[in-house]
N, C-alpha and C. Protein backbone atom coordinates (compact mmCIF):
# COMPACT_ATOMS: atom_id res chain seq x y z
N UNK A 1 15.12 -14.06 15.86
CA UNK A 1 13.73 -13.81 15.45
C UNK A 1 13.53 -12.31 15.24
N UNK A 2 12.26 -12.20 14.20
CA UNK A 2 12.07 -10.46 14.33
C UNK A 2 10.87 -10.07 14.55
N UNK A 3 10.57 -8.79 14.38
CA UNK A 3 9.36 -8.66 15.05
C UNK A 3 8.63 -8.30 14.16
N UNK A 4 7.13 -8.52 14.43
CA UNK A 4 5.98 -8.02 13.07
C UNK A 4 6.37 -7.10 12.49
N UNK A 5 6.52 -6.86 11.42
CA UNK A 5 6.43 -5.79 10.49
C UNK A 5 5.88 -5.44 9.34
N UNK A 6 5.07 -6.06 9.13
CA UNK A 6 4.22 -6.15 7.58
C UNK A 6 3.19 -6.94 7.94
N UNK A 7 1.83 -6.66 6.89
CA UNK A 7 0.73 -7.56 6.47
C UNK A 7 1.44 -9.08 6.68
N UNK A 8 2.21 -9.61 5.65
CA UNK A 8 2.59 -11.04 5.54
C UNK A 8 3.05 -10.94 6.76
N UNK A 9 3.55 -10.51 8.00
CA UNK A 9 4.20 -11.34 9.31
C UNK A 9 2.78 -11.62 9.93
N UNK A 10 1.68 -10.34 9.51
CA UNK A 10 0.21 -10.72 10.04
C UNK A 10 -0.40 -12.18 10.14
N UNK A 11 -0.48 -12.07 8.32
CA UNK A 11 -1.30 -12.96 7.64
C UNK A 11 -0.45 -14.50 8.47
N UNK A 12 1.30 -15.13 8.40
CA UNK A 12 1.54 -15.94 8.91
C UNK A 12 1.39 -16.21 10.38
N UNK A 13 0.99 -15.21 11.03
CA UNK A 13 0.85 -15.35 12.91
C UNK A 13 -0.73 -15.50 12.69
N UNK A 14 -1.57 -14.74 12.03
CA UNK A 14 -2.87 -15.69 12.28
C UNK A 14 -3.25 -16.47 11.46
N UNK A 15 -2.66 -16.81 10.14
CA UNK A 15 -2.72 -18.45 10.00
C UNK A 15 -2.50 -19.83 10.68
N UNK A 16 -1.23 -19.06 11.40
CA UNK A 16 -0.27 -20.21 12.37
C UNK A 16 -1.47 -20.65 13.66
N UNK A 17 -2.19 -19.54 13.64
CA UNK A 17 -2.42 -19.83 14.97
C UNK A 17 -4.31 -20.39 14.78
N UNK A 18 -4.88 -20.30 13.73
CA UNK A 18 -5.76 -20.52 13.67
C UNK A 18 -5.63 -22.14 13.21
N UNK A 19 -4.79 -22.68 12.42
CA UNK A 19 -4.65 -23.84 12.34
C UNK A 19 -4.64 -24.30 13.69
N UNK A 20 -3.97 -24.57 14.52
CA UNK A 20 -3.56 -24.68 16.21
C UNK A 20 -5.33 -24.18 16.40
N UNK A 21 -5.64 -23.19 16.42
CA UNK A 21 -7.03 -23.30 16.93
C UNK A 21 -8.07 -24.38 16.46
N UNK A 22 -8.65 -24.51 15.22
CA UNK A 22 -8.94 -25.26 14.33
C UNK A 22 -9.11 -26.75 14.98
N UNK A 23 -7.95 -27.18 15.52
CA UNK A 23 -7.87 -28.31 15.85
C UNK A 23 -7.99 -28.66 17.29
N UNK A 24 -7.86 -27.70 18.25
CA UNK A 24 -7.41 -27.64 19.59
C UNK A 24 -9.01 -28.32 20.46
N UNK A 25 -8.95 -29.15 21.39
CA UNK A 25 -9.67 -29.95 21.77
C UNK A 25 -10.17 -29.01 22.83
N UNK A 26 -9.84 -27.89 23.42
CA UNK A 26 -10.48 -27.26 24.11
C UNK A 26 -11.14 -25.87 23.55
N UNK A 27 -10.93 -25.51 22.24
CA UNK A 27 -12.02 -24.15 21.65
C UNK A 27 -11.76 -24.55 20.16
N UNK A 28 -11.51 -25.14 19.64
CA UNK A 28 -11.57 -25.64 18.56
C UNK A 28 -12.96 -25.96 17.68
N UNK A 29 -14.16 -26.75 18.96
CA UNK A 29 -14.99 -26.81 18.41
C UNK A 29 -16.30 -25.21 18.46
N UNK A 30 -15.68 -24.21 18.85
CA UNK A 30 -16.41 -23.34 19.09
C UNK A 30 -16.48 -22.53 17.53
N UNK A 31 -14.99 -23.12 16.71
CA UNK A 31 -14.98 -22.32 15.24
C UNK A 31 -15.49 -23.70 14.33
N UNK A 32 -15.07 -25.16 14.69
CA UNK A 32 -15.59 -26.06 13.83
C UNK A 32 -17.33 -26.25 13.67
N UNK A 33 -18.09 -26.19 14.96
CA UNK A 33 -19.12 -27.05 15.35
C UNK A 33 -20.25 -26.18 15.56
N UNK A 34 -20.02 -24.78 16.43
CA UNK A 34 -20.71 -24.50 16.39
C UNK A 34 -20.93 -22.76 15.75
N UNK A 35 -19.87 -21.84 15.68
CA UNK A 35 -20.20 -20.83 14.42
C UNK A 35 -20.07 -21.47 12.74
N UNK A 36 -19.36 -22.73 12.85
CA UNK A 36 -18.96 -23.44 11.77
C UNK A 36 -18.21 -22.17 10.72
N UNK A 37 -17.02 -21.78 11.12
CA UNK A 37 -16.43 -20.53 10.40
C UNK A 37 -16.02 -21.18 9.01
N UNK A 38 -16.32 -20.13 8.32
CA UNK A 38 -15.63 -20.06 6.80
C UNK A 38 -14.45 -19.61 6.64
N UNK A 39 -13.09 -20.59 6.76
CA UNK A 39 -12.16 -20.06 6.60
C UNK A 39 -11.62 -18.73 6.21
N UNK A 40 -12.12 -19.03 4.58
CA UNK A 40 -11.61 -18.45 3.66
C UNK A 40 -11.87 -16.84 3.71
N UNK A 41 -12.99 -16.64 4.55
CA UNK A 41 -13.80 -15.90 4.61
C UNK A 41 -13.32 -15.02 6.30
N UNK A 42 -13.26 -15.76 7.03
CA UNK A 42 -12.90 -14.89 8.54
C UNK A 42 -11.15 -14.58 8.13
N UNK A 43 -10.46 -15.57 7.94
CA UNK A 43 -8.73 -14.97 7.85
C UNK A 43 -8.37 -13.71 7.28
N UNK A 44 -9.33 -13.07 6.59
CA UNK A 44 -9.09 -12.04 5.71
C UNK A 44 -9.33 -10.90 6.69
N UNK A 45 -10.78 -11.05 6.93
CA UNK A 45 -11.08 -10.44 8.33
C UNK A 45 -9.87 -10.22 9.28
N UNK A 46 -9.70 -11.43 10.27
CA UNK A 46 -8.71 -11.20 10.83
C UNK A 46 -6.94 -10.54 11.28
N UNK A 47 -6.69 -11.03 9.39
CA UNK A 47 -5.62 -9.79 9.17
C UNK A 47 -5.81 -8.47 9.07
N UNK A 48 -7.03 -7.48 8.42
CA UNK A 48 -7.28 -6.65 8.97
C UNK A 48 -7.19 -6.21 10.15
N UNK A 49 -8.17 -7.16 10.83
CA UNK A 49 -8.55 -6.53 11.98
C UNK A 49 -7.11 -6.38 13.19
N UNK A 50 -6.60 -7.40 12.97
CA UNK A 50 -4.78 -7.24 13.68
C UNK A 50 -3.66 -6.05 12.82
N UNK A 51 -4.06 -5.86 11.54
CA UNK A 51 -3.32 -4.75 11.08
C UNK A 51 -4.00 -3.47 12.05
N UNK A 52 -5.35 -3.43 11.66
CA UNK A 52 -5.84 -1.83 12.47
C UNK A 52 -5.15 -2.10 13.55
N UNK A 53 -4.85 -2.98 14.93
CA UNK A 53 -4.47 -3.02 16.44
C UNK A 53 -3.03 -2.75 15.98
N UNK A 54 -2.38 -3.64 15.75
CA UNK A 54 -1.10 -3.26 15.52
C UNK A 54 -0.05 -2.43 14.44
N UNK A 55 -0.75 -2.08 13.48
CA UNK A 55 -0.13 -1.04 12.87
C UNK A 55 -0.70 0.43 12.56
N UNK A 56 -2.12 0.63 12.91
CA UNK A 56 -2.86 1.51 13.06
C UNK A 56 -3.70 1.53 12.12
N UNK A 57 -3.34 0.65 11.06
CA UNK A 57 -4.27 1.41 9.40
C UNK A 57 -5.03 0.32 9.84
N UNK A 58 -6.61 1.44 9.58
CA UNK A 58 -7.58 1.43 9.61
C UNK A 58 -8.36 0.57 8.42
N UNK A 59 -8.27 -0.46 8.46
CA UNK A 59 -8.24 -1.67 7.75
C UNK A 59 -9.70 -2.73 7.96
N UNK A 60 -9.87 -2.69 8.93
CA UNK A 60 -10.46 -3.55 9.96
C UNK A 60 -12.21 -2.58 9.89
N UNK A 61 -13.16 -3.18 9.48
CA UNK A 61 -14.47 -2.33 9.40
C UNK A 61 -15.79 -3.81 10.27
N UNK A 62 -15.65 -4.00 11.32
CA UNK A 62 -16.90 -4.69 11.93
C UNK A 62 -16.96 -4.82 13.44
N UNK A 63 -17.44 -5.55 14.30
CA UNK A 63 -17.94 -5.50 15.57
C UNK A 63 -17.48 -6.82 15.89
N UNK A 64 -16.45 -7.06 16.74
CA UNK A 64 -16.02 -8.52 16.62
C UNK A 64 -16.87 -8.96 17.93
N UNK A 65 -17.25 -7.82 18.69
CA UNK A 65 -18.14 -8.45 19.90
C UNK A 65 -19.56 -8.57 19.85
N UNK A 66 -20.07 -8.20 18.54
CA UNK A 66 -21.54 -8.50 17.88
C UNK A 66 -21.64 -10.05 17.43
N UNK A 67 -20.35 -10.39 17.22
CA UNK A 67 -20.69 -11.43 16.10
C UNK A 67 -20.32 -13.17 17.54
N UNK A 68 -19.83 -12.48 18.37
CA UNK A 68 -19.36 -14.25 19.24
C UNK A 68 -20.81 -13.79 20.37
N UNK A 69 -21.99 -12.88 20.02
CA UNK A 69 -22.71 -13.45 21.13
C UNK A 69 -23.67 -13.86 20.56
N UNK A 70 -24.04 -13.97 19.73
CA UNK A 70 -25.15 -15.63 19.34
C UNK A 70 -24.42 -17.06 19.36
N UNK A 71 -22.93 -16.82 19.42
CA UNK A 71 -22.16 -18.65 19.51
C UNK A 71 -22.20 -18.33 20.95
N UNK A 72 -22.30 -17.38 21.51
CA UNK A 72 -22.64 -17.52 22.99
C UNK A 72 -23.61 -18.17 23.27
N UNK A 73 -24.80 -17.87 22.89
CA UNK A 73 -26.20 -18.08 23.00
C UNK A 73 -26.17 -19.52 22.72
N UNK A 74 -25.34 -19.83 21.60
CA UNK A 74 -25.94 -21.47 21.23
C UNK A 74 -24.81 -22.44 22.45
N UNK A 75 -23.68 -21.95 22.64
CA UNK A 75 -23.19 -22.86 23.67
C UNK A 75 -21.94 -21.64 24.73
N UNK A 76 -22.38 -21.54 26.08
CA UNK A 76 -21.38 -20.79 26.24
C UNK A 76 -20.13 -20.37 26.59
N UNK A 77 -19.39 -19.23 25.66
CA UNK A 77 -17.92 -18.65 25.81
C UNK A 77 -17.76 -18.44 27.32
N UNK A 78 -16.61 -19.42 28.05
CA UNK A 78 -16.32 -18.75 29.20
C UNK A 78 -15.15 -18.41 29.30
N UNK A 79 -15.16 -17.86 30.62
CA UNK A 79 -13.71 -16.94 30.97
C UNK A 79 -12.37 -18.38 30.74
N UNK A 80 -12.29 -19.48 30.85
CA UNK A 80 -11.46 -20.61 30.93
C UNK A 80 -11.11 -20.54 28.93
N UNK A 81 -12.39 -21.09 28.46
CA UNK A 81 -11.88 -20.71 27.13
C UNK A 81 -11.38 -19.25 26.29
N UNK A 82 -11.90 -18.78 26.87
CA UNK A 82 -10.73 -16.43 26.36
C UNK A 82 -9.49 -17.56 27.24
N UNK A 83 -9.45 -17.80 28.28
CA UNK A 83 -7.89 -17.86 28.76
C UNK A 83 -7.25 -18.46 27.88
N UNK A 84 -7.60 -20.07 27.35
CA UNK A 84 -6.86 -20.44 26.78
C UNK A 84 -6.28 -20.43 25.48
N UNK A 85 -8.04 -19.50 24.88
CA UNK A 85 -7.60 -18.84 23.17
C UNK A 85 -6.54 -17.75 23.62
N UNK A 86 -6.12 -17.31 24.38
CA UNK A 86 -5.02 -16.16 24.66
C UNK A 86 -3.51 -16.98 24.80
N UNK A 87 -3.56 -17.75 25.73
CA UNK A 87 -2.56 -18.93 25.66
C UNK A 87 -1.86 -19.33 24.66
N UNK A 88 -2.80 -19.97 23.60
CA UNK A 88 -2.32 -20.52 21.87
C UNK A 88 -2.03 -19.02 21.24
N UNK A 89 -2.64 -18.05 21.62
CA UNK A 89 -1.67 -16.84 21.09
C UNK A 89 -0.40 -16.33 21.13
N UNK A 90 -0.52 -16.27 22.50
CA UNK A 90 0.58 -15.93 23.03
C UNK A 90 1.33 -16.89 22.34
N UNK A 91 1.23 -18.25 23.10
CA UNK A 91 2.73 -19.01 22.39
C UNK A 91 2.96 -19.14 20.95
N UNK A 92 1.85 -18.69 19.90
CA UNK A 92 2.63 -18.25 18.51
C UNK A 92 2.60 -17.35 18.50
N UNK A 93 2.37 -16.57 18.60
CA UNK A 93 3.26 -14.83 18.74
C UNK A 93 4.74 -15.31 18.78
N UNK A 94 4.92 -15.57 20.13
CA UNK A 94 6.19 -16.17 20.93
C UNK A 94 6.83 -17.10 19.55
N UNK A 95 6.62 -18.30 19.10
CA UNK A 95 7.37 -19.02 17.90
C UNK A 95 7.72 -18.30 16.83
N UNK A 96 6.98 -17.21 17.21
CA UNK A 96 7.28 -16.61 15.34
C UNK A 96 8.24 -15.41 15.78
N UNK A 97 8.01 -14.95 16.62
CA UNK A 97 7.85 -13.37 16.66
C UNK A 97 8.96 -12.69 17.89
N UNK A 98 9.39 -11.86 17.96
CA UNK A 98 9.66 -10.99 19.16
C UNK A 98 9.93 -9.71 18.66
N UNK A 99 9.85 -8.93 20.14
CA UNK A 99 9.95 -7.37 19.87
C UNK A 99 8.82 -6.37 20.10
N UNK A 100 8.67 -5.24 19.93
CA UNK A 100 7.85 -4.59 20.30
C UNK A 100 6.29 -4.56 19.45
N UNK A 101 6.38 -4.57 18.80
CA UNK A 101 4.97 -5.18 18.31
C UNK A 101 4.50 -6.58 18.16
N UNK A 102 5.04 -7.46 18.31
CA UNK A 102 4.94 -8.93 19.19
C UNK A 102 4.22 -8.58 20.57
N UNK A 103 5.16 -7.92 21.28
CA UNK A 103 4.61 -8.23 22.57
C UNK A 103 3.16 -7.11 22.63
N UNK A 104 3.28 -5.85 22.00
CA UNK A 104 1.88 -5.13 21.51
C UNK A 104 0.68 -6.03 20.91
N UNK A 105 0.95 -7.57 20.17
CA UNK A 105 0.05 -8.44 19.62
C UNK A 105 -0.51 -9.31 21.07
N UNK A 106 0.89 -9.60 22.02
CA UNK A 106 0.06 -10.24 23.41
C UNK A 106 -0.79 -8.98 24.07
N UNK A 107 -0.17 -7.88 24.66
CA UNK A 107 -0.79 -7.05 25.40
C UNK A 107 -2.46 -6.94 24.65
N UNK A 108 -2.51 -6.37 23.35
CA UNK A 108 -3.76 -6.09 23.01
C UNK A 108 -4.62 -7.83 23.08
N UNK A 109 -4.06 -8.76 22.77
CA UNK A 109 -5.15 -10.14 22.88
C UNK A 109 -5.14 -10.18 24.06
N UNK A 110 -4.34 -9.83 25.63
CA UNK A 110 -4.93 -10.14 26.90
C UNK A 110 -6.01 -9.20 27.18
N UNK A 111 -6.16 -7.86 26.70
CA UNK A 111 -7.18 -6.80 26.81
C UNK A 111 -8.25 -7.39 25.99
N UNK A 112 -8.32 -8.18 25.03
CA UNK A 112 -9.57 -8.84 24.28
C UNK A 112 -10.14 -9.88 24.80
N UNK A 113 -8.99 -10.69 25.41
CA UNK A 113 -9.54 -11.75 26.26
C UNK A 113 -10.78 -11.22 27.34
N UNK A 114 -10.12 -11.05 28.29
CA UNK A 114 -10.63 -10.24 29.26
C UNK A 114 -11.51 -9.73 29.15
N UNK A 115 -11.78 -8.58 28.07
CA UNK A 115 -13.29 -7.67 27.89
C UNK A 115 -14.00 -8.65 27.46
N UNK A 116 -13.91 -9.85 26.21
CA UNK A 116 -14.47 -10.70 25.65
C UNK A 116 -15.32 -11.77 26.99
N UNK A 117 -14.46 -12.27 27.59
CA UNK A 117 -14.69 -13.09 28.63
C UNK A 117 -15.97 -12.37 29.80
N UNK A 118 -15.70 -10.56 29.99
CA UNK A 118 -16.52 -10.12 30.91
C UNK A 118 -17.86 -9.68 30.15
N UNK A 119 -17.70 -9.55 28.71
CA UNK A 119 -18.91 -9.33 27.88
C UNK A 119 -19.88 -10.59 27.81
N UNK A 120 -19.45 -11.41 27.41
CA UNK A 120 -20.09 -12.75 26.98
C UNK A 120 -20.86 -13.77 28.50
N UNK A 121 -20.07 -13.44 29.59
CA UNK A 121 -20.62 -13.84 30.70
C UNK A 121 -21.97 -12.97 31.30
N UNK A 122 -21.74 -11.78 31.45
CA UNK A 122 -22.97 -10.47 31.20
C UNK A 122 -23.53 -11.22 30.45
N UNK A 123 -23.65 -10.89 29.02
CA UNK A 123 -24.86 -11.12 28.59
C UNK A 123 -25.82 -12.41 28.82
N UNK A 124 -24.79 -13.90 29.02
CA UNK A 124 -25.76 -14.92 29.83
C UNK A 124 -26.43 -14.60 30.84
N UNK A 125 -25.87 -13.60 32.06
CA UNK A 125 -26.51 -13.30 33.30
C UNK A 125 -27.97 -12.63 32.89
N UNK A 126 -27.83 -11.90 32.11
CA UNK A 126 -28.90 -10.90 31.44
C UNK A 126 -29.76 -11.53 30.92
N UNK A 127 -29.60 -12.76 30.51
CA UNK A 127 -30.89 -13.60 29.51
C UNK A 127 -31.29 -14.41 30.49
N UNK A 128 -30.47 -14.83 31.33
CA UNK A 128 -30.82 -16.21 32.47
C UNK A 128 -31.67 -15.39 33.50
């Protein structure tokens, strides 16, 4: 196996893994049901936003923690679901991938998990 090195190793690790999300019976319905995501429309996003983390270019232009706290609001993100959207990462990272910017794609999604998980719980405490 090799390790990320281009846009296209991007674009196939978060395709791979958003399909697997998409469907997944435990956060699946958080992109089907209730932000109801536009494919076509967030993947583009997303490769950016994993090019700026992992290759540096500055690619990536929005607030990814502006946009999951109203799907907070309508049903809420907990620390169990960040764990397990980190989980389905990790293990495609892992199918596709190894090496040092592989494992730079887990390290930075356990630091997103985590802040994500301690942001989104705050702000319920704060409204409740």
């Amino acid at each position: 196996m090799k390790d990320i090195e281009s846009i296209a190793d991007i674009e196939m690790l978060v395709n791979t893994f958003y399909k697997k999300v998409e469907i997944d019976e435990k956060i699946g319905f958080f992109f089907t049901k209730i932000a109801k995501v536009e494919w076509k429309n967030h993947l583009p996003k997303m490769y950016k936003f994993w090019e700026t983390l992992l290759f540096g270019n500055v690619s990536y232009k929005g607030n990814p923690m502006a946009v999951h706290f109203p799907v907070n609001e309508m049903k809420a993100i907990e620390k169990h679901h960040f764990e397990h959207w980190l989980k389905v990462w990790t293990e495609t990272v892992q199918e596709l991938f190894e090496g040092e910017i592989a494992d730079l794609a887990i390290y930075k999604a356990t630091n997103i998990s985590s802040l994500m998980a301690f942001k989104m719980e705050t702000a319920r405490r704060l409204k409740g």
